[in-house]
N, C-alpha and C. Protein backbone atom coordinates (compact mmCIF):
# COMPACT_ATOMS: atom_id res chain seq x y z
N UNK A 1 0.85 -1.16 0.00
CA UNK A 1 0.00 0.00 0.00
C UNK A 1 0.90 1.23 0.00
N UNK A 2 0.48 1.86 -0.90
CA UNK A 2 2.06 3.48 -1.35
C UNK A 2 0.73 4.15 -0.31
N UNK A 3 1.22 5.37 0.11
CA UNK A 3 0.89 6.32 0.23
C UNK A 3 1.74 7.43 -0.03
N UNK A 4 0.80 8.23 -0.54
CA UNK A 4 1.23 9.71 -1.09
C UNK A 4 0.77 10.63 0.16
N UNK A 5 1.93 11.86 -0.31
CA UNK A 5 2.11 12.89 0.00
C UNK A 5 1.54 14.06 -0.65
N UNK A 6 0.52 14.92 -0.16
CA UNK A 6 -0.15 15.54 -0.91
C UNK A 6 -0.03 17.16 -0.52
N UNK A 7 1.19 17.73 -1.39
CA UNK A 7 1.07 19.10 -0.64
C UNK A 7 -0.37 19.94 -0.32
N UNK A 8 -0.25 20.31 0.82
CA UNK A 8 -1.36 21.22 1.19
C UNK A 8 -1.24 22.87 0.98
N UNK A 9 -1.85 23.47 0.40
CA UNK A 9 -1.47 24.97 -0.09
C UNK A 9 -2.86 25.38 0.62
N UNK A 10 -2.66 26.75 0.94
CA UNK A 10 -3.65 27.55 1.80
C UNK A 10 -3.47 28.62 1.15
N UNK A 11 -4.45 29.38 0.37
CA UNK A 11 -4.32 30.46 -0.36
C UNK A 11 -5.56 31.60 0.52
N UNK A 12 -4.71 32.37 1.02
CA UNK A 12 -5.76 33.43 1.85
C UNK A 12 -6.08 33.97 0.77
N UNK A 13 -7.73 34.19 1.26
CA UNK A 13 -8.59 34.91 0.63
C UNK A 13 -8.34 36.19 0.40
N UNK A 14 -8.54 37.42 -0.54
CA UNK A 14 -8.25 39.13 -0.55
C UNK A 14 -9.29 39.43 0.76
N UNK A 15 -8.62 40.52 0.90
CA UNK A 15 -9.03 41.31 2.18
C UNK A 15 -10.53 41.96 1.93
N UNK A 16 -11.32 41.76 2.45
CA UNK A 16 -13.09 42.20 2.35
C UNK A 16 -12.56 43.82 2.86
N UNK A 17 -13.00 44.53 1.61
CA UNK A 17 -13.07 46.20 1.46
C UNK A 17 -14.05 46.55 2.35
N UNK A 18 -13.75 47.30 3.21
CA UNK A 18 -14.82 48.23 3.55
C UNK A 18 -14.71 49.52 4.11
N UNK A 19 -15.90 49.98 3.13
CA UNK A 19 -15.70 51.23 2.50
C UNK A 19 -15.23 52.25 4.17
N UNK A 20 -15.21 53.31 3.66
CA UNK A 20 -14.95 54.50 4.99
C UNK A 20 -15.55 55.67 4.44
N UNK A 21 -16.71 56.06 5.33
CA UNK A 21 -17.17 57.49 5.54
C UNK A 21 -18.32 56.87 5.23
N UNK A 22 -19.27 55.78 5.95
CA UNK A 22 -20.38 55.53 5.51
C UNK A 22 -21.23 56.43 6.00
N UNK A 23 -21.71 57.26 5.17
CA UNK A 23 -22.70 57.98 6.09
C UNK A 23 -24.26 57.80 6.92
N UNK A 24 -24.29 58.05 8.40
CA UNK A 24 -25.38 56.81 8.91
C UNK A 24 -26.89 57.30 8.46
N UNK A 25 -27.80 56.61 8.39
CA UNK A 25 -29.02 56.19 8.52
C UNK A 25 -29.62 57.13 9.07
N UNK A 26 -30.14 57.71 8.48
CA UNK A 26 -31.24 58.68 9.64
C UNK A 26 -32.10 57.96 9.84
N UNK A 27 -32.69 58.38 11.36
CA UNK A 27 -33.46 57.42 11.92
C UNK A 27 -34.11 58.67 12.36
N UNK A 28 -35.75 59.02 12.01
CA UNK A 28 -36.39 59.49 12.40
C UNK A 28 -36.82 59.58 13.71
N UNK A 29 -36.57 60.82 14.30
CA UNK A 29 -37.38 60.52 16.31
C UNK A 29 -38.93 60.71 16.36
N UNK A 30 -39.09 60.12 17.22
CA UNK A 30 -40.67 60.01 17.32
C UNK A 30 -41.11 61.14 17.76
N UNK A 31 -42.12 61.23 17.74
CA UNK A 31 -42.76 62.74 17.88
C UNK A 31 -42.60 62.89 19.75
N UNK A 32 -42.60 64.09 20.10
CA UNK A 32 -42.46 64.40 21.47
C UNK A 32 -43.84 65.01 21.79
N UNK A 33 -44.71 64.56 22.44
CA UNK A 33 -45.59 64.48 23.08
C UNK A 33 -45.89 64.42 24.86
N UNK A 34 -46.52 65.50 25.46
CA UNK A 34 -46.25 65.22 27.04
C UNK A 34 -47.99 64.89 27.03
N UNK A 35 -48.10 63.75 27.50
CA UNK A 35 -49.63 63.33 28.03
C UNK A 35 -49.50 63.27 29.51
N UNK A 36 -50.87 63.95 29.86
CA UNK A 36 -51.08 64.45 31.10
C UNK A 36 -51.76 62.83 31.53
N UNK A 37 -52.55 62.17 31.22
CA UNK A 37 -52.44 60.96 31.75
C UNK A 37 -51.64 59.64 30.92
N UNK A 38 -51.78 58.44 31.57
CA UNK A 38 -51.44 57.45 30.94
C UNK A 38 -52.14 57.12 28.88
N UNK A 39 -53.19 57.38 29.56
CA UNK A 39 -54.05 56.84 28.28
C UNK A 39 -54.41 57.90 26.93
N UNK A 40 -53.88 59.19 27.45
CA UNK A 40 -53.92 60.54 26.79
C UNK A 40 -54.02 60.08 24.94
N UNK A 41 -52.87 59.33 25.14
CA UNK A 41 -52.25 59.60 23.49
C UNK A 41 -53.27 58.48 23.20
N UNK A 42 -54.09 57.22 23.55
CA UNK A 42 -54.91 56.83 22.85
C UNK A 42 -56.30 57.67 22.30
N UNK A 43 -56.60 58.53 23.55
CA UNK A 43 -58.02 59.22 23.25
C UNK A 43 -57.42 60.26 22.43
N UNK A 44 -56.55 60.79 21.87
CA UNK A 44 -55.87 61.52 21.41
C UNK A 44 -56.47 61.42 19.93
N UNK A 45 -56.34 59.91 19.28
CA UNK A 45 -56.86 59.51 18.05
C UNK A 45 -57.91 59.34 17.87
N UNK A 46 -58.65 60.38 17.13
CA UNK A 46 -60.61 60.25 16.95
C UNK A 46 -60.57 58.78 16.38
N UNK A 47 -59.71 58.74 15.49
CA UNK A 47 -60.30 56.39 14.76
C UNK A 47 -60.28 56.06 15.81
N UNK A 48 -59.26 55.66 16.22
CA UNK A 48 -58.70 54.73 17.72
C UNK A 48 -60.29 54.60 18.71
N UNK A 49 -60.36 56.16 19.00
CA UNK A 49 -61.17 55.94 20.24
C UNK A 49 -62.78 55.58 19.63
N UNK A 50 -62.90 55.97 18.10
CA UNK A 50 -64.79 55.85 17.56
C UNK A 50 -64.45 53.79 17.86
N UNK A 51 -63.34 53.51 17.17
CA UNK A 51 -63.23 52.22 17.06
C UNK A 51 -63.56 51.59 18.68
N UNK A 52 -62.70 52.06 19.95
CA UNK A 52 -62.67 51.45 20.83
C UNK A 52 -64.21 51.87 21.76
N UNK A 53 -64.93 52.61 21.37
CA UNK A 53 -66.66 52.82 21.65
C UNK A 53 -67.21 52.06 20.93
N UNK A 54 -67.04 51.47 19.87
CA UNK A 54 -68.10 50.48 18.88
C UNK A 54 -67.96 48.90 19.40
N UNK A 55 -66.31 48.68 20.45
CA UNK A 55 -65.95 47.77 20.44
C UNK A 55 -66.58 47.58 22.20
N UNK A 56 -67.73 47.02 22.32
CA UNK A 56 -68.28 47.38 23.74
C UNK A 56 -67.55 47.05 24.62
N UNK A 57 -66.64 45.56 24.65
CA UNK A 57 -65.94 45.20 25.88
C UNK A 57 -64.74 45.70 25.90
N UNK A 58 -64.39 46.58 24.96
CA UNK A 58 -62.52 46.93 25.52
C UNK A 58 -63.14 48.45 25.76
N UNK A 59 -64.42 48.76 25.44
CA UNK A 59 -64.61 50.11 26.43
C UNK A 59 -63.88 50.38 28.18
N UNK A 60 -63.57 51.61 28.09
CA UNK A 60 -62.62 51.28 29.16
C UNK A 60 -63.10 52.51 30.30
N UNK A 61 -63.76 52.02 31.39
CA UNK A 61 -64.79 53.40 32.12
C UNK A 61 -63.59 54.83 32.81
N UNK A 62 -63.49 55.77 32.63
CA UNK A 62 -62.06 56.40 33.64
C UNK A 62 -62.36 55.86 34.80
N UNK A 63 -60.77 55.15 34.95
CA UNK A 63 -60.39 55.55 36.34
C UNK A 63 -61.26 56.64 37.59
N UNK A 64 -61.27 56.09 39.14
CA UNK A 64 -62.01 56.55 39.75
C UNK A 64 -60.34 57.23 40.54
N UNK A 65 -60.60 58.60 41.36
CA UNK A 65 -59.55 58.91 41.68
C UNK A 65 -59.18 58.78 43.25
N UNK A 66 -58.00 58.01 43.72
CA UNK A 66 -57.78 57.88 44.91
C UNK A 66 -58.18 59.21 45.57
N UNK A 67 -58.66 58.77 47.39
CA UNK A 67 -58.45 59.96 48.01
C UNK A 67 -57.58 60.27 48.25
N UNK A 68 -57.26 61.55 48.26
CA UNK A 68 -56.20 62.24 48.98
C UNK A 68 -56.34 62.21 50.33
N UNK A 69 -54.52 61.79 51.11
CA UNK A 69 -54.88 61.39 52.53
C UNK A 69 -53.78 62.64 52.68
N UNK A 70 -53.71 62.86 53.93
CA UNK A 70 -52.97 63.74 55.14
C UNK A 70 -52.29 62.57 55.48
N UNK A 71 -51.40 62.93 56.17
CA UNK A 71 -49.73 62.32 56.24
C UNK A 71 -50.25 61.67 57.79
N UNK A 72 -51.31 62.53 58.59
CA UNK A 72 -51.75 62.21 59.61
C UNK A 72 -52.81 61.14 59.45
N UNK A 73 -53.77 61.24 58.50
CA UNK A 73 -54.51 59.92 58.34
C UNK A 73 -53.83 58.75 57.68
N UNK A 74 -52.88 59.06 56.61
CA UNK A 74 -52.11 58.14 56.16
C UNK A 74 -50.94 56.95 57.37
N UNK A 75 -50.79 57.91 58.75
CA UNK A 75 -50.32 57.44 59.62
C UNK A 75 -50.96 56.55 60.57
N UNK A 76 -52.48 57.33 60.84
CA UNK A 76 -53.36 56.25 61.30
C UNK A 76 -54.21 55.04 60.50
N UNK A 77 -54.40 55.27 59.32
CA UNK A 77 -54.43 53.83 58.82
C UNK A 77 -53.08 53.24 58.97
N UNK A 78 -52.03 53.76 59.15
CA UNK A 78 -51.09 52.11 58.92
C UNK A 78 -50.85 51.49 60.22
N UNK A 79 -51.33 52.32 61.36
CA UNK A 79 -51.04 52.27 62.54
C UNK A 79 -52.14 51.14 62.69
N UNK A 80 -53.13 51.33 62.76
CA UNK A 80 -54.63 50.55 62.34
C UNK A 80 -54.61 48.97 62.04
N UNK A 81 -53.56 48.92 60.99
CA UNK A 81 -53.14 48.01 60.09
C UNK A 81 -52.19 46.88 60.85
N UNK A 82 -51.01 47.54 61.25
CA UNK A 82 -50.10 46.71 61.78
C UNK A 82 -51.19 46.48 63.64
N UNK A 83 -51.55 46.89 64.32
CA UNK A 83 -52.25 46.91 65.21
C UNK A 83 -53.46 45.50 65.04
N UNK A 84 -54.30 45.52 64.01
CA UNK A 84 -55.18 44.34 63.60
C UNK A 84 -53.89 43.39 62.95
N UNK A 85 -52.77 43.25 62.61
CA UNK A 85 -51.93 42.19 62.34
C UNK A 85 -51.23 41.62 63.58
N UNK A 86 -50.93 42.43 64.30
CA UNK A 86 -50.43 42.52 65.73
C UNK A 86 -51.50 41.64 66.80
N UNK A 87 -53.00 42.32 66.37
CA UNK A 87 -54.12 41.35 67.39
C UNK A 87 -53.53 40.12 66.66
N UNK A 88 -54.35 40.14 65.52
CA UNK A 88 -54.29 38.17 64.96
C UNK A 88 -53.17 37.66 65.13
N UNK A 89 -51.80 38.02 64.78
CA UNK A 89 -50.92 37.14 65.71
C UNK A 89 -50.95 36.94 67.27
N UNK A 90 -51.40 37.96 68.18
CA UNK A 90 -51.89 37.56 69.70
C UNK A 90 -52.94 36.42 69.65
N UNK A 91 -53.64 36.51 69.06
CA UNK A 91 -54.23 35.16 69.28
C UNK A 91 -54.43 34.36 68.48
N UNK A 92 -53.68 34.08 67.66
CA UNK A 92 -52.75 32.73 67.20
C UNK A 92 -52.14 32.62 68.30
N UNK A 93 -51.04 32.94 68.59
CA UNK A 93 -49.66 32.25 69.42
C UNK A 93 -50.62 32.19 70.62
N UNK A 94 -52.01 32.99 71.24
CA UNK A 94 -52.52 32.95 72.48
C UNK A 94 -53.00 31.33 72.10
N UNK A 95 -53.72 30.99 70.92
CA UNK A 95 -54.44 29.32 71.02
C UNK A 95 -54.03 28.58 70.43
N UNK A 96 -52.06 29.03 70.19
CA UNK A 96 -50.90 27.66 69.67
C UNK A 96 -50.73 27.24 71.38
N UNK A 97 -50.71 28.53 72.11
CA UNK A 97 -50.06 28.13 73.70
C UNK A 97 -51.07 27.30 74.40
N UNK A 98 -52.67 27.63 74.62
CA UNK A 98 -53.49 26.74 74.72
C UNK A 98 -53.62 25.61 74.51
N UNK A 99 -53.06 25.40 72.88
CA UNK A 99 -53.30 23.61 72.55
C UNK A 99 -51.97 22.80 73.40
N UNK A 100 -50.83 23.86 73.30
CA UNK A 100 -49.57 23.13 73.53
C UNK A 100 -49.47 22.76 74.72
N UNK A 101 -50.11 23.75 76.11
CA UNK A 101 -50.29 22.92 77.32
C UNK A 101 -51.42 22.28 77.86
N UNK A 102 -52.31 22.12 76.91
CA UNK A 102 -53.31 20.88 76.90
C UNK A 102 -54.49 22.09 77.25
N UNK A 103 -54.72 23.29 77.19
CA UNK A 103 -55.88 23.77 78.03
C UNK A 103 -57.24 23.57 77.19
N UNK A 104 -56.71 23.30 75.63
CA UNK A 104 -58.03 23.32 74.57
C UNK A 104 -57.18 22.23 73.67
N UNK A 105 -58.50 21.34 73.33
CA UNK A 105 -58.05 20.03 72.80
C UNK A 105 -57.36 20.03 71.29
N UNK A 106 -56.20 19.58 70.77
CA UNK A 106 -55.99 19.91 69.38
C UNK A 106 -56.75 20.64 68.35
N UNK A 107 -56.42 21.15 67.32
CA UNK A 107 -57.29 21.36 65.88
C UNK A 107 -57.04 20.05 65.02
N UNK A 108 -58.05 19.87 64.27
CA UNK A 108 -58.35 18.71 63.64
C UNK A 108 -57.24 19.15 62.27
């Protein structure tokens, strides 16, 4: 069985040109618009919105607007809050301690 020797030649490819001074792409900016609410720029479009009145279920009723609280009522609801979280853990741990020294018979 001969075996041959088969020179291997590697001929690099020419160098891929590329060009210089491409000048870029304008890319149009979107229009600048300040909407006073979220949904502004939809009601904005008479189609959009005749379309989204004809369309009964994606009718969409406004938003109702939170009250405005005082820093002082805002303090007594949270006070309120942790206070009724504060009871119900008192009595949890008050009728885990009950079951645990026998005074009230297990929970099922």
């Amino acid at each position: 069985m001969e075996v041959y020797e088969v020179p291997i030649t590697w001929e690099t490819p020419p160098p891929i040109a590329i060009p210089e001074n491409i000048p870029p792409t304008p890319v149009p900016a979107p229009p600048v618009q300040n909407y006073e609410q979220p949904l502004d720029y939809l009601m904005s479009d008479p189609e959009l919105q005749a379309a989204m009145l004809n369309f009964p279920h994606f009718y969409m009723e406004p938003l109702e607007e939170p009250p405005v609280l005082t820093i002082e009522e805002m303090m007594a609801q949270e006070r309120d809050r942790l206070l009724r979280e504060e009871t119900v853990a008192e009595i949890n741990y008050t009728k885990w301690l009950r079951e645990y020294f026998g005074l009230t018979p297990p929970r099922q």
